[in-house]
Protein backbone atom coordinates (compact mmCIF):
# COMPACT_ATOMS: atom_id res chain seq x y z
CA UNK A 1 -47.00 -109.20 232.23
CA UNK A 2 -50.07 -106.38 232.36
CA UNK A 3 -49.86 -103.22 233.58
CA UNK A 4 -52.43 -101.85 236.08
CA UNK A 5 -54.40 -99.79 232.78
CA UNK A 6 -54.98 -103.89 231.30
CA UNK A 7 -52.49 -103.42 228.37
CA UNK A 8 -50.25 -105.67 227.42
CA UNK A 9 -46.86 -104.62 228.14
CA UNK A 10 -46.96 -103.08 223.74
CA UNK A 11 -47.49 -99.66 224.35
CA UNK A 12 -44.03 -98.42 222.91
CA UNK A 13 -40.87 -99.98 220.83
CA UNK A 14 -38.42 -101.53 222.64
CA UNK A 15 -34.64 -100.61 223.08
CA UNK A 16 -33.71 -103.69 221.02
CA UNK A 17 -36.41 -102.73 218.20
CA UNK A 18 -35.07 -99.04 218.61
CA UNK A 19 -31.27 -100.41 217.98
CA UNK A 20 -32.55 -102.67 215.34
CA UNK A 21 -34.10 -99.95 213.46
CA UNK A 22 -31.41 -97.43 213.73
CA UNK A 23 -28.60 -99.79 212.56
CA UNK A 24 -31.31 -100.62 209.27
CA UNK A 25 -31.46 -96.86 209.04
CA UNK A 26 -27.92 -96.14 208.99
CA UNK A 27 -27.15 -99.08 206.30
CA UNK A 28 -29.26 -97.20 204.34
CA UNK A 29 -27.61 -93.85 204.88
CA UNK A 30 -24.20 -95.57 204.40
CA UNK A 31 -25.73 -96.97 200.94
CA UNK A 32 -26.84 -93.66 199.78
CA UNK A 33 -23.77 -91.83 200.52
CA UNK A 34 -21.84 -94.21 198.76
CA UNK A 35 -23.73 -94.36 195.79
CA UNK A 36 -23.89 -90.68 195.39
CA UNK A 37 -20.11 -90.59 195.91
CA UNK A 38 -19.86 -92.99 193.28
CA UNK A 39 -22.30 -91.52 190.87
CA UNK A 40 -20.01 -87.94 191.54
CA UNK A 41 -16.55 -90.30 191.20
CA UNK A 42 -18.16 -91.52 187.67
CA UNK A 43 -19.50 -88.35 186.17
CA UNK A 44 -15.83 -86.59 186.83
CA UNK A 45 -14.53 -89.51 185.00
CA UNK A 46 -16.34 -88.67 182.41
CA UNK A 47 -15.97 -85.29 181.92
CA UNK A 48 -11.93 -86.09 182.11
CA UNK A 49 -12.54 -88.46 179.25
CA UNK A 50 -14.89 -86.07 177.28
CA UNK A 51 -12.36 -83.56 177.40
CA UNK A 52 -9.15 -85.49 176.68
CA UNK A 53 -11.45 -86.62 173.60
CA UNK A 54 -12.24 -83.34 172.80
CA UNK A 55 -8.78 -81.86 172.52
CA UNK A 56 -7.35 -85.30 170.48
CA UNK A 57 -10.32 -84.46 168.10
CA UNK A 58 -9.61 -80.87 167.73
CA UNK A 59 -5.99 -81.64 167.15
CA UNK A 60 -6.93 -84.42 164.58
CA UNK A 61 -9.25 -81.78 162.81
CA UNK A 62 -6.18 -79.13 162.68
CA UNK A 63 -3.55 -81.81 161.37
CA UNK A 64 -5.62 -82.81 158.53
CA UNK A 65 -6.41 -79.43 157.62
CA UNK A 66 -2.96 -78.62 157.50
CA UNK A 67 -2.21 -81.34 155.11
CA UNK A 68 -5.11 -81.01 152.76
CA UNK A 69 -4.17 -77.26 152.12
CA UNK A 70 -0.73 -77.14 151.46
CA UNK A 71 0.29 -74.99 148.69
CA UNK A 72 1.09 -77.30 145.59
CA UNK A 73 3.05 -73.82 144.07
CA UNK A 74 3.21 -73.33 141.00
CA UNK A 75 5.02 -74.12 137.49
CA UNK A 76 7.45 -71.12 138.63
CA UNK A 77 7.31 -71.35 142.30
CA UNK A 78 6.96 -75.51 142.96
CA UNK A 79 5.55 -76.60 146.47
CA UNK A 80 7.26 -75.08 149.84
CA UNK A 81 6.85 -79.00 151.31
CA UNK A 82 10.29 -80.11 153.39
CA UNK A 83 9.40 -83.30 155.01
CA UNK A 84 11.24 -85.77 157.97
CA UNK A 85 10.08 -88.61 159.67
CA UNK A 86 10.00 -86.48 162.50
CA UNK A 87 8.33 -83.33 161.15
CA UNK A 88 7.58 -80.98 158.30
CA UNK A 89 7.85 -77.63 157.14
CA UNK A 90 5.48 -76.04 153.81
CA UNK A 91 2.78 -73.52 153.39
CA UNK A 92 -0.67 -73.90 153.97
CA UNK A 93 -3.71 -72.17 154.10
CA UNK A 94 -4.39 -72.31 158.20
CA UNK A 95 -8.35 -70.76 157.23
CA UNK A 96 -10.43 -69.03 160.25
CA UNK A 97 -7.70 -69.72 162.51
CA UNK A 98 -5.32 -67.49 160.60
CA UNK A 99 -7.46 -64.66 162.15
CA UNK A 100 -5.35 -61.47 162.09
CA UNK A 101 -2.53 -62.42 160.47
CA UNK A 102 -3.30 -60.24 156.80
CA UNK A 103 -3.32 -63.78 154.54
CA UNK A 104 -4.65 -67.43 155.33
CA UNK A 105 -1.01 -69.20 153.77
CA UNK A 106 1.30 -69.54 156.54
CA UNK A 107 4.78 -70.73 156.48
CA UNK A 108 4.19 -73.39 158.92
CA UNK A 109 6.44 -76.22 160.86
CA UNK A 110 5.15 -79.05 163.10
CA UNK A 111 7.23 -81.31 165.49
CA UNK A 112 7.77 -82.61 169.12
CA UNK A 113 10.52 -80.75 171.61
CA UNK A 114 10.05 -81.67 175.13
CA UNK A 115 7.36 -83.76 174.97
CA UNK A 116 5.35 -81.19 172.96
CA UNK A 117 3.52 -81.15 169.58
CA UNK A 118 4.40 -77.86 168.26
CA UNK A 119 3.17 -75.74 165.11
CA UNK A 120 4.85 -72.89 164.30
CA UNK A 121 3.96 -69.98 161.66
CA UNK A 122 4.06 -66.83 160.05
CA UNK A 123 2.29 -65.40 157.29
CA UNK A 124 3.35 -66.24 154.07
CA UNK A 125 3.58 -62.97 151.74
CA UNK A 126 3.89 -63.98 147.98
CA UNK A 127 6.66 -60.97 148.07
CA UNK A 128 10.59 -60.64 148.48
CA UNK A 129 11.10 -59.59 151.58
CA UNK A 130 13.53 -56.78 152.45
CA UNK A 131 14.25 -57.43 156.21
CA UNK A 132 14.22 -60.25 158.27
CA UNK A 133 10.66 -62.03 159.05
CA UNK A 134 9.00 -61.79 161.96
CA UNK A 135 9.81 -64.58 164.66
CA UNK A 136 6.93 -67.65 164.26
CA UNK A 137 4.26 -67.42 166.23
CA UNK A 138 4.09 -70.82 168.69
CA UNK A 139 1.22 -72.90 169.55
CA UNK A 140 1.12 -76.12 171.29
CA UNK A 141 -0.92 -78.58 170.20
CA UNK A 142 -0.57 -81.62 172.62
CA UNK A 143 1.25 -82.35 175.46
CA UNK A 144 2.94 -86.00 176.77
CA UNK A 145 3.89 -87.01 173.24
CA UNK A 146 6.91 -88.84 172.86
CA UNK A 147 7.18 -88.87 168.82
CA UNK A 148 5.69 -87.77 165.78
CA UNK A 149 6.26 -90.25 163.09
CA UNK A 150 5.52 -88.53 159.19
CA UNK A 151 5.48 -90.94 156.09
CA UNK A 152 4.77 -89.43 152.62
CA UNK A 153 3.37 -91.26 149.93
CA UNK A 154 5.53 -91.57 146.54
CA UNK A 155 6.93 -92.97 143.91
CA UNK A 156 4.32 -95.89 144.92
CA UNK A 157 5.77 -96.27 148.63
CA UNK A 158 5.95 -94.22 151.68
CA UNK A 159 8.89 -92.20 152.07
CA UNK A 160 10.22 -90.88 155.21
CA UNK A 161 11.41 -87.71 153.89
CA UNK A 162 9.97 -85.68 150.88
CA UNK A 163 11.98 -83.21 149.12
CA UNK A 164 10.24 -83.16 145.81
CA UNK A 165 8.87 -80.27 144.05
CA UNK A 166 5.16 -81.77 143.83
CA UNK A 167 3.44 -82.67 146.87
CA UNK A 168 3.29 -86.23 147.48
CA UNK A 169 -0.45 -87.82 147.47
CA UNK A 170 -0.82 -89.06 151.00
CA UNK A 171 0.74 -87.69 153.90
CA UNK A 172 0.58 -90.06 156.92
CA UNK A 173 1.09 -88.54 160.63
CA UNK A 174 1.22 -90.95 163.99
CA UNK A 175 1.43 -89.59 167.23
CA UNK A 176 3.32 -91.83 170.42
CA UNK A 177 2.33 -90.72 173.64
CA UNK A 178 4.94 -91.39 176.28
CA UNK A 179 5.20 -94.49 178.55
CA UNK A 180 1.73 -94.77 180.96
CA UNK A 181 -0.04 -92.32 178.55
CA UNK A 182 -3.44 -94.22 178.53
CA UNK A 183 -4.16 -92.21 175.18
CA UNK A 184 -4.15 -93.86 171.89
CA UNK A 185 -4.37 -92.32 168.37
CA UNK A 186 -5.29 -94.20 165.20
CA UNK A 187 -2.81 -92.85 161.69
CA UNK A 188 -4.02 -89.75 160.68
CA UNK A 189 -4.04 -90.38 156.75
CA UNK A 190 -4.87 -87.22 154.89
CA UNK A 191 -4.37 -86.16 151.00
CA UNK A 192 -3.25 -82.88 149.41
CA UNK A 193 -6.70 -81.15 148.20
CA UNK A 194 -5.29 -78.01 146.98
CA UNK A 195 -5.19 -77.81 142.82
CA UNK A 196 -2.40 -75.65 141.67
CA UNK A 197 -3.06 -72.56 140.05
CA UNK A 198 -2.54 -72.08 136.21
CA UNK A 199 0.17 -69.28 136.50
């Protein structure tokens, strides 16, 4: 059909073209909205996961540390080491993180109450003391773990306590998170490092 001007009836879009195109363009909006949702969904993800890393790899650093520098005494003062299966108690040199404390040996004990790895200290003065020591500082570690598991390595076997006056050569240390804890923790296996001093 022509108009009186001798077009064609194609001077403008139709209302079905119109509808057609806006649906298109709202797919499209739907689709970007979504995938920015996502990509915001996936980078919080991540930065959960980077974070939950980071702590377990802080803690891992700290436990070994602890381990390689306990005190191995000496010939008149033998090694402070009192291990469990569920925890331990020696001195140790607990370096930069000692901070104010005077002295880098602390008298330090790790376990689990509540569902919380726990190290305690104070400093460790190589004197007799004439009053009580000070409460133990408290920090703690991890939460949501169910059990610490120690095994020391002796007499060519691990032991699950250690009373001995020498430190035993490996200590190992595994960490169970409670039930639905999606974390997972390989043995920490560390060694003694400290020599003992000729006194």
């Amino acid at each position: 059909m022509r108009d009186m001007s001798g077009r064609g009836g194609e001077a403008g879009f139709t209302l079905l073209e119109t509808l057609v195109a806006l649906t298109v363009l709202g797919f499209l909006m739907v689709g970007l909205v979504q995938g920015f949702r996502f990509g915001l969904l996936a980078w919080d993800r991540q930065a959960q996961v980077v974070a939950r890393r980071s702590e377990l790899d802080a803690v891992d650093r700290l436990l070994r540390r602890l381990v390689q520098q306990l005190d191995p005494g000496t010939r008149r003062e033998p090694s402070r080491l009192l291990g469990t299966a569920r925890g331990f108690a020696a001195t140790t040199d607990l370096g930069p993180a000692a901070g104010a404390l005077g002295t880098r040996d602390a008298d330090i004990r790790l376990s689990v109450e509540a569902g919380r790895l726990l190290l305690r200290w104070r400093p460790h003065l190589h004197a007799t003391r004439f009053a009580a020591p000070p409460p133990p500082a408290e920090a703690e570690l991890l939460r949501g773990v169910e059990a610490l598991e120690i095994a020391y390595w002796g007499r060519n076997a691990w032991q699950p306590d250690w009373r001995e006056e020498a430190l035993p050569s490996l200590v190992r240390l595994r960490l169970r998170f409670q039930a639905g804890d999606p974390r997972r923790w390989p043995d920490i296996v560390a060694a003694p490092l400290r020599e003992a001093p000729l006194r």
